[in-house]
Protein backbone atom coordinates (compact mmCIF):
# COMPACT_ATOMS: atom_id res chain seq x y z
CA UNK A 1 111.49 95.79 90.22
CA UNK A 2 112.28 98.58 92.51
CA UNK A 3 115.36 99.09 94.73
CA UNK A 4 114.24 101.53 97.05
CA UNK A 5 110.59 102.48 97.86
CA UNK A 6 109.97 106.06 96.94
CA UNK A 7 107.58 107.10 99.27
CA UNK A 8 109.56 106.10 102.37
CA UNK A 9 112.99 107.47 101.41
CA UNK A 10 113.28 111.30 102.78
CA UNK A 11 117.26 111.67 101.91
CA UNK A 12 118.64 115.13 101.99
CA UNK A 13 120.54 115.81 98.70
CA UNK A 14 120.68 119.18 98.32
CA UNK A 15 120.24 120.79 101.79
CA UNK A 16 123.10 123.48 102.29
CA UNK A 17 125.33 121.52 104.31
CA UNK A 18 125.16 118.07 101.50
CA UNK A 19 125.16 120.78 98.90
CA UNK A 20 128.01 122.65 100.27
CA UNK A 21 130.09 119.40 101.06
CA UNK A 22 129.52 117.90 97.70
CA UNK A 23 130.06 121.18 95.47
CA UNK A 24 133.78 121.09 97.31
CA UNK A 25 134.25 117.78 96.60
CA UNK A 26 133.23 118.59 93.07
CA UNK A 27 135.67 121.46 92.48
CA UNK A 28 138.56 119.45 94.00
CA UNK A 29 137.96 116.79 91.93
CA UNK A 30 137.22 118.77 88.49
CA UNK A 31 140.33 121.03 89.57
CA UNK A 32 142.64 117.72 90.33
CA UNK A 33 141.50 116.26 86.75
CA UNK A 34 142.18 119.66 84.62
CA UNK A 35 145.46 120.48 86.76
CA UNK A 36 147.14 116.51 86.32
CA UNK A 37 145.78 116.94 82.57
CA UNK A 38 147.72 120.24 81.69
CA UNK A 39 150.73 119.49 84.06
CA UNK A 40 151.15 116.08 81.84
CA UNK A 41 150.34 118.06 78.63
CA UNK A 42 153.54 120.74 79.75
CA UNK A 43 155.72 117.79 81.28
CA UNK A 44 155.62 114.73 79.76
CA UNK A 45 153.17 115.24 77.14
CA UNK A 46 149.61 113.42 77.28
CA UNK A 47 149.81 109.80 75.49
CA UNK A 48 148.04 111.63 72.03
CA UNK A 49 146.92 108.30 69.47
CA UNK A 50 147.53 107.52 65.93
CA UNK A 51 144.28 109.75 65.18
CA UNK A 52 145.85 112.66 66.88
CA UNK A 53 149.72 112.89 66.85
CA UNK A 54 149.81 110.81 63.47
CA UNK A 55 151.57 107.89 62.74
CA UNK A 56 151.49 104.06 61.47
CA UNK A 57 148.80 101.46 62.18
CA UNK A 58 149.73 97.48 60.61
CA UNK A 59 148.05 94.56 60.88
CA UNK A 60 149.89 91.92 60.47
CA UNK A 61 149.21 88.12 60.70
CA UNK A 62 151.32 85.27 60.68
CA UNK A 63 150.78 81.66 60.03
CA UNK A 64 151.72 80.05 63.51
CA UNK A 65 151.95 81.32 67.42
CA UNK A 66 154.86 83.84 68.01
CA UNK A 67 155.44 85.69 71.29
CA UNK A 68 154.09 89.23 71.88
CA UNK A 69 157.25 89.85 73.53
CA UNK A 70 159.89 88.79 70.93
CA UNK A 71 157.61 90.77 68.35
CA UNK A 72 157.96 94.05 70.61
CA UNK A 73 161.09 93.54 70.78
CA UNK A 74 161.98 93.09 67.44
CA UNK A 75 159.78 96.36 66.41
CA UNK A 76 161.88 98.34 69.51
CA UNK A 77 165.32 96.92 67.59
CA UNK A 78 164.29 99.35 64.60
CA UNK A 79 163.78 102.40 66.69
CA UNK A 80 160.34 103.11 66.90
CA UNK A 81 160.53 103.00 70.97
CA UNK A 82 156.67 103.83 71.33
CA UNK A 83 155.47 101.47 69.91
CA UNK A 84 152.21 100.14 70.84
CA UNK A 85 151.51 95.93 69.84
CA UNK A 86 148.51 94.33 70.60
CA UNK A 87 146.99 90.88 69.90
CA UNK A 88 144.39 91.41 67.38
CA UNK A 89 143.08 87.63 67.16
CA UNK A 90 144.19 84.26 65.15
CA UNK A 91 146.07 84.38 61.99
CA UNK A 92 145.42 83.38 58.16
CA UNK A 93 143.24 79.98 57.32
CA UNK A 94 145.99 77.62 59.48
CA UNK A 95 145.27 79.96 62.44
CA UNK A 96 148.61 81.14 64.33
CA UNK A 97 148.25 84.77 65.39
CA UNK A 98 147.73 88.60 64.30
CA UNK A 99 148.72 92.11 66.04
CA UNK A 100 147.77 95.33 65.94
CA UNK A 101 151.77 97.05 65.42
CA UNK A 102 151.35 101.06 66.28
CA UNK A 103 154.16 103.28 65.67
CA UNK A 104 154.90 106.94 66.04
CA UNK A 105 156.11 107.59 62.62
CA UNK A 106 155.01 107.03 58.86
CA UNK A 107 158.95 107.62 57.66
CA UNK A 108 161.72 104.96 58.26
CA UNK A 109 163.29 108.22 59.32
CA UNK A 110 163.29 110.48 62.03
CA UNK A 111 165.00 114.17 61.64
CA UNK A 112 167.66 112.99 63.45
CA UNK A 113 168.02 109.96 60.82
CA UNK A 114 167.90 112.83 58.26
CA UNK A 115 170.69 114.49 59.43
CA UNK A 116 172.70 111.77 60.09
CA UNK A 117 172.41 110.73 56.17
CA UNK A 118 172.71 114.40 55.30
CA UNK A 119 176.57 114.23 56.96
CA UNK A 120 177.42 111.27 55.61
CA UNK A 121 176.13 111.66 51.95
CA UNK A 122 177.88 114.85 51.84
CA UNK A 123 181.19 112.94 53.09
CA UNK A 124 180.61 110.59 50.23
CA UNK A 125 180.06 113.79 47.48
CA UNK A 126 181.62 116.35 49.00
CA UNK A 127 181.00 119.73 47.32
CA UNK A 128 178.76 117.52 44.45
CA UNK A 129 175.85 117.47 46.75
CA UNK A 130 173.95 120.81 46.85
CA UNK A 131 170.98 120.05 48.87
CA UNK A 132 168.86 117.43 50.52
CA UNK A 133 165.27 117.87 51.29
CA UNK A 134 163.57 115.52 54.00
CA UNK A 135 159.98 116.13 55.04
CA UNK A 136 159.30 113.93 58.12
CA UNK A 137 155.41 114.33 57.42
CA UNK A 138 155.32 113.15 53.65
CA UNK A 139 156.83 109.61 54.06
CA UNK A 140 160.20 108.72 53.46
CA UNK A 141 161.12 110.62 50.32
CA UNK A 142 164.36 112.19 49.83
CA UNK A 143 165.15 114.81 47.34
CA UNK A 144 168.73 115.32 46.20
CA UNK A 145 170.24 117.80 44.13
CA UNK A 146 173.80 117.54 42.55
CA UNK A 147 176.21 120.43 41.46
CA UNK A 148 177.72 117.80 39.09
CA UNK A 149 176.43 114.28 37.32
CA UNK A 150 176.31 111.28 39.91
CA UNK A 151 175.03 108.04 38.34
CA UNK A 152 171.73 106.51 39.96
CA UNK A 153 173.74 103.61 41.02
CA UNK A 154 176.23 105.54 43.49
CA UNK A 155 173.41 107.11 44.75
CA UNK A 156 171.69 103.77 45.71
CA UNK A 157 175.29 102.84 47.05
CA UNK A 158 175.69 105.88 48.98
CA UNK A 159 172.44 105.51 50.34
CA UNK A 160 172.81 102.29 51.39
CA UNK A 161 176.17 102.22 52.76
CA UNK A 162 174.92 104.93 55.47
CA UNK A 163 172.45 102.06 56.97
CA UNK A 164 174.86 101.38 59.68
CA UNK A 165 175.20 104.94 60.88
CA UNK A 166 171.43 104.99 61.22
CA UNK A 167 171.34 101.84 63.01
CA UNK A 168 169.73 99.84 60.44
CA UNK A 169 170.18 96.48 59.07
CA UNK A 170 169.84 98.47 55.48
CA UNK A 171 167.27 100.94 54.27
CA UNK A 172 165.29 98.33 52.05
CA UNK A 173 163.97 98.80 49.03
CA UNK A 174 165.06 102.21 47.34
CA UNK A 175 163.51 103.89 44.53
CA UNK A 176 165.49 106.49 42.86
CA UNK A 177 163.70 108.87 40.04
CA UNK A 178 165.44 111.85 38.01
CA UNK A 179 163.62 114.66 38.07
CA UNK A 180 163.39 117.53 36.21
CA UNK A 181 165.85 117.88 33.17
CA UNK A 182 169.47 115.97 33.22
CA UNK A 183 171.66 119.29 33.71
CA UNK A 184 169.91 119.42 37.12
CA UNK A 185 171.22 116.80 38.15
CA UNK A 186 168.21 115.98 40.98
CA UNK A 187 166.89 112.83 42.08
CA UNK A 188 164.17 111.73 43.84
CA UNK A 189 164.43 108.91 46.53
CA UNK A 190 161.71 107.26 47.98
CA UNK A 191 162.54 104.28 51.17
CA UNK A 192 161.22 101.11 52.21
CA UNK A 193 158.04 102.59 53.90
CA UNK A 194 157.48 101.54 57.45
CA UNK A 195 154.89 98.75 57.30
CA UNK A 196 157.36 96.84 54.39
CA UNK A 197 160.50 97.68 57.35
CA UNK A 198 158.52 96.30 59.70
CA UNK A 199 157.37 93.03 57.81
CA UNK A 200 160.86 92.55 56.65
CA UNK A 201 162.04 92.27 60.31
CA UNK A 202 159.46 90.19 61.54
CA UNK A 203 159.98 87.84 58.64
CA UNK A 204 163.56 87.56 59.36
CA UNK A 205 162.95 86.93 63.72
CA UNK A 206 159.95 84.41 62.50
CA UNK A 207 160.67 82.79 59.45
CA UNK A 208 158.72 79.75 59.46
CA UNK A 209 156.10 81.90 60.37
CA UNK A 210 155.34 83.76 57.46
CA UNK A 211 154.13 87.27 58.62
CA UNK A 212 152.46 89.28 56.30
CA UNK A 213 151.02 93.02 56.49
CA UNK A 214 147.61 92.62 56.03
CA UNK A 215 146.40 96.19 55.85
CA UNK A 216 148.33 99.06 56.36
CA UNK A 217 146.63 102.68 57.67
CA UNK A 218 148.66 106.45 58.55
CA UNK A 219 147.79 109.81 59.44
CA UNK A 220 149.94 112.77 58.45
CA UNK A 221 150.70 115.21 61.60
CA UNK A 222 148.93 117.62 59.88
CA UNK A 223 145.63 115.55 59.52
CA UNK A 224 146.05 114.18 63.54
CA UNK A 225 146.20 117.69 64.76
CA UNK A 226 142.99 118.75 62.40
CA UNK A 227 141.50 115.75 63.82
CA UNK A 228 142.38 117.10 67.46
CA UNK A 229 140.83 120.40 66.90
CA UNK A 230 137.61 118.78 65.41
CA UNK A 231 137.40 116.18 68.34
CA UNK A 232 137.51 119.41 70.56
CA UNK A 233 134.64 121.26 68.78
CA UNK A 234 132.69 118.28 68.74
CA UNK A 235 132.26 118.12 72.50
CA UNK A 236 132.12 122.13 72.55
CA UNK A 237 129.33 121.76 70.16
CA UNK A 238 127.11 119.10 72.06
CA UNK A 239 127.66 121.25 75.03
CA UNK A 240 126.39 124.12 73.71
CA UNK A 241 123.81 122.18 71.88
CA UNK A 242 122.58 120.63 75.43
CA UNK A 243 122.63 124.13 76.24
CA UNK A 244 120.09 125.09 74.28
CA UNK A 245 118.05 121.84 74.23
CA UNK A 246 117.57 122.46 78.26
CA UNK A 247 117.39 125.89 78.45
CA UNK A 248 113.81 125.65 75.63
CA UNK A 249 112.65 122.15 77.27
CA UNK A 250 112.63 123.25 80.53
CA UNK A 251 113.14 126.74 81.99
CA UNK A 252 116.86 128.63 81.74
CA UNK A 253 117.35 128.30 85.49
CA UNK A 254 117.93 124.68 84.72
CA UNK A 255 120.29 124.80 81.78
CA UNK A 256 123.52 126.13 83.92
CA UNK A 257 123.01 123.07 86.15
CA UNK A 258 123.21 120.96 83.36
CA UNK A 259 126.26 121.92 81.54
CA UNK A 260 128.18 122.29 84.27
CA UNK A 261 127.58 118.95 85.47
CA UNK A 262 128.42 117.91 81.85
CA UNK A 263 131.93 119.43 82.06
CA UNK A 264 132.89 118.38 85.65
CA UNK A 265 131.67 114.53 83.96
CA UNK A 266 134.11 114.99 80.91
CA UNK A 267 137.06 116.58 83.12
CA UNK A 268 136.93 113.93 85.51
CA UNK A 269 137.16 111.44 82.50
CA UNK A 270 139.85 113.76 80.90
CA UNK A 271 142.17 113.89 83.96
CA UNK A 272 141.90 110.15 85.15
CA UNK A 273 143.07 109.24 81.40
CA UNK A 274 145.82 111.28 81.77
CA UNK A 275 146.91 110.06 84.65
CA UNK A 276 147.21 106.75 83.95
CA UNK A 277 148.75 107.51 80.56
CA UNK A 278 145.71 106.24 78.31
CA UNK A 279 145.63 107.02 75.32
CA UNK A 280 143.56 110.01 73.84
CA UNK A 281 141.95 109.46 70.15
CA UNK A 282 138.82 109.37 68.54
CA UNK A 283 137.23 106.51 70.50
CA UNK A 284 137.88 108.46 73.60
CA UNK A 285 136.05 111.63 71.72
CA UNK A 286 133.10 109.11 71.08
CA UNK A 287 133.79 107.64 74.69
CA UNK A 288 133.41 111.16 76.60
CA UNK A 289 130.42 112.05 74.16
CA UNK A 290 128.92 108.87 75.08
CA UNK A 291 128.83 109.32 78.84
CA UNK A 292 127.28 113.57 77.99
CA UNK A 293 124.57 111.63 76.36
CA UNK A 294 124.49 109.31 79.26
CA UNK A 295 124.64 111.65 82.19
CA UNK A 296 121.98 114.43 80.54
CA UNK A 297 119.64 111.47 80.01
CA UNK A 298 119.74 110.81 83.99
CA UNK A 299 120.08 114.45 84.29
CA UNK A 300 116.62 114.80 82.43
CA UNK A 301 114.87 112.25 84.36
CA UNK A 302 115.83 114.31 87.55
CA UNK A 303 114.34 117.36 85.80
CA UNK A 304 111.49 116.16 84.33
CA UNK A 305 110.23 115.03 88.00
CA UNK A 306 111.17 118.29 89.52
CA UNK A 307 109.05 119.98 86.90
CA UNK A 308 106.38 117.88 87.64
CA UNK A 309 106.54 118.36 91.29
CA UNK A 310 106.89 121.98 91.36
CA UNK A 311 103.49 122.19 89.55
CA UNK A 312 102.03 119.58 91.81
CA UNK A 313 103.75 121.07 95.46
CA UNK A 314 103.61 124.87 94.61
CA UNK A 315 103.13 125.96 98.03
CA UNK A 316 106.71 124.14 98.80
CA UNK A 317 109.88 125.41 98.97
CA UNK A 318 112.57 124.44 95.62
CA UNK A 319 114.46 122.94 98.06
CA UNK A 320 112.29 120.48 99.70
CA UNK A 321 110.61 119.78 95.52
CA UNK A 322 113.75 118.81 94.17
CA UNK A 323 115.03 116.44 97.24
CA UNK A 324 111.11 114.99 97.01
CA UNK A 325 111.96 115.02 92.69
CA UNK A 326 115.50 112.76 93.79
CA UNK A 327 114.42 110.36 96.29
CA UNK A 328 111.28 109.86 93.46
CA UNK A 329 113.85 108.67 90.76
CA UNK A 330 116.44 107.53 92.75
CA UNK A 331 115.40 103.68 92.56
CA UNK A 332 115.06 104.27 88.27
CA UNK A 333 118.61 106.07 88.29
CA UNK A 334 120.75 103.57 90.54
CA UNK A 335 119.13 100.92 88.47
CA UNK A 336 119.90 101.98 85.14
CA UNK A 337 123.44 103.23 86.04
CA UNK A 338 124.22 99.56 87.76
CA UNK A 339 122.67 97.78 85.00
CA UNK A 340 125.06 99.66 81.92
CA UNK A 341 127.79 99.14 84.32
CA UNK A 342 127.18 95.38 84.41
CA UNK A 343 127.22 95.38 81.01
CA UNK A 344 130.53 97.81 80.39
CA UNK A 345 132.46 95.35 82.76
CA UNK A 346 132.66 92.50 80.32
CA UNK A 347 134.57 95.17 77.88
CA UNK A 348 136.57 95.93 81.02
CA UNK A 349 138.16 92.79 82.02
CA UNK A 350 137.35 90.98 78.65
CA UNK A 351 138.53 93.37 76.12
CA UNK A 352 141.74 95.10 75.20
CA UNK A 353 143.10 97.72 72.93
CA UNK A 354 140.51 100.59 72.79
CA UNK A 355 137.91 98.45 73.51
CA UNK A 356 138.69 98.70 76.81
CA UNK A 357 139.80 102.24 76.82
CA UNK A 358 136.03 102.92 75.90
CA UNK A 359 135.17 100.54 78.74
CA UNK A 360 136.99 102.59 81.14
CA UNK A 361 135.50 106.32 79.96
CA UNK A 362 132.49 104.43 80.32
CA UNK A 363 132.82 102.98 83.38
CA UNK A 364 134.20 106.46 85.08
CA UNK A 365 131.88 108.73 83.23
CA UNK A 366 128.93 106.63 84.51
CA UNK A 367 129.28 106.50 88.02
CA UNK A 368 130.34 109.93 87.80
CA UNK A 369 127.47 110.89 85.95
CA UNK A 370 124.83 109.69 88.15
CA UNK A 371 126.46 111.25 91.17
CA UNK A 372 126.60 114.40 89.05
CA UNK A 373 122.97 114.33 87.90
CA UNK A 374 121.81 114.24 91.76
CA UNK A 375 124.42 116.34 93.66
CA UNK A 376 125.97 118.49 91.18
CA UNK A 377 123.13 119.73 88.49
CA UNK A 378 120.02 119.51 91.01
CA UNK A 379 121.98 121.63 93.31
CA UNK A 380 123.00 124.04 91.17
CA UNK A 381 119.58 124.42 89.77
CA UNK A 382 118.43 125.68 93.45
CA UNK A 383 122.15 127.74 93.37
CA UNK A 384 121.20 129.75 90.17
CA UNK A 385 117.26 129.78 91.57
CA UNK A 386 118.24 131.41 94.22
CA UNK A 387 120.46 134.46 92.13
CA UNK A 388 118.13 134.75 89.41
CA UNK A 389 115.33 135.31 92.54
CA UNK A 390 117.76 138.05 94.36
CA UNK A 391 118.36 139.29 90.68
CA UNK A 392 115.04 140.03 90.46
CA UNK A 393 114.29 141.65 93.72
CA UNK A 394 117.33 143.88 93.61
């Protein structure tokens, strides 16, 4: 089936005045993207996922239908204000319902929770308490050191009577261990994790419902912002590895073209995510790699027929080759570009979570893409002709 019959179509793509219209359009664009992506990095901060920042992720399930709403709510009540909760599917065997519960923390307790039990264990033991270590990125262990002997149970009681100045029903289950010899009088304290918090509360709004943590995953700070840094190399890398790939397939005149293309793809993606306050984790990584693979595949097509022609029409100008080269593939690229989009919609409108995050890097990155392949990387392959020509003659 063809769209558009090759041999008729005579559409100028990369004349200078199409070429010069469309390379504006391109800057503004990639510097609109990159500009709203580092002004919401500086401002607000971008909306940096579980992968990334670090964090709790819970599954839990419960036997009959609750409200998203009341849930939300109920996770807000406990302080974790950023939390994300999305319906996951149906429940245990009897059905009812499951969510997806995301929250910005793997401690109960926040610094300024820490602080807050610091003053008001050392109103409790005055002078007796030496020190208290908190480490926000290690879970909710407490270490406590004593100038003098304090029993394990007015520690617990200490502990626990603070639950209202933290805004807390009570601080759950607490695990006290001695550590190191007794004349050092230090204890180890390790809280209710999050995921138990959390199940606890919802089992208290629902309690016919009988929610249950199902499974239970975190990532440190430390480990998110490795992860960062690694989802950054890995689209430096397949740049660089396109790079090459184009630079040996075809000739290097090409290979600029190419990547650049690539990057004003990805920071169109980049900035429109930012914008509307997506979220950025490792299914957007795979999401923007996804749509280089995409757009260098149409990109390829384009260059494979311009190699052709310029072997077949050598007494041509570039110019005219490469416009002969789009209108040639044109049919093949709209095509395969509407087709995937077909496809991408039902994760669009159908799915949710990061399902349809993917959907929508997909979405943008394709009809970006194809634009790309024709306007921006076949006319800068004529741009960096025309240096490397004047190079040469200079």
């Amino acid at each position: 089936m063809q769209l558009f019959d090759s041999k008729k179509l005579n559409i100028d793509f990369v004349g200078a005045r199409p070429r010069r219209t469309f390379g504006v359009m391109s800057v503004v664009l990639v510097v609109a993207c990159l500009g709203a992506a580092v002004t919401m990095h500086l401002t607000e901060g971008l909306n940096w996922g579980i992968d990334f920042a670090g964090g709790t992720v819970i599954d839990v399930a419960f036997t009959k239908e609750v409200d998203v709403g009341e849930v939300r709510t109920t996770v807000g009540g406990l302080g974790y204000d950023k939390a994300v909760i999305q319906r996951s599917g149906v429940g245990g065997q009897e059905g009812g319902a499951s969510f997806i519960i995301r929250v910005e923390r793997i401690a109960i307790l926040s610094e300024a929770d820490a602080e807050k039990l610091r003053t008001g264990l050392k109103g409790v033991f005055g002078e007796r308490l030496g020190e208290m270590s908190f480490d926000k990125d290690t879970g909710d262990q407490l270490d406590l050191r004593f100038s003098a002997a304090v029993t394990e149970d007015e520690v617990r009681a200490a502990l626990q009577g603070q639950a209202q100045a933290l805004n807390k029903a009570e601080l759950g289950d607490v695990n006290i261990r001695r550590e190191g010899k007794d004349e050092s009088h230090r204890y180890l304290v390790t809280l209710t994790g999050v995921a138990k918090q959390i199940e606890q509360a919802l089992g208290e709004k629902f309690p016919d419902a009988g929610a249950q943590v199902r499974k239970v995953e975190f990532v440190g700070p430390q480990v998110g912002s490795k992860l960062r840094t690694d989802g950054i190399l890995a689209l430096v890398y397949a740049l660089l590895g396109i790079l090459v790939y184009i630079a040996f397939r075809f000739e290097l005149k090409f290979a600029p073209g190419a990547i650049i293309a690539l990057f004003h793809d990805a920071s169109i993606v980049i900035g429109v995510f930012a914008l509307l306050g997506l979220e950025f984790n490792l299914t957007f990584v795979a999401a923007v790699l996804t749509v280089i693979g995409y757009s260098i595949n149409d990109t390829i097509v384009v260059y494979d027929r311009i190699r052709e022609n310029i072997a077949k029409y050598r007494s041509e100008a570039l110019e005219i080759v490469i416009n002969k080269s789009i209108n040639e593939t044109l049919g093949r690229t709209v095509m395969t570009s509407l087709t995937t989009v077909l496809a991408i919609l039902g994760l669009l409108f159908i799915g949710f979570g990061e399902i349809q995050d993917f959907a929508i890097a997909m979405t943008i990155g394709i009809v970006v893409g194809t634009y790309s392949s024709i306007y921006v990387a076949s006319g800068l392959t004529l741009v960096f002709d025309g240096w490397a020509k004047k190079a040469k003659n200079a």
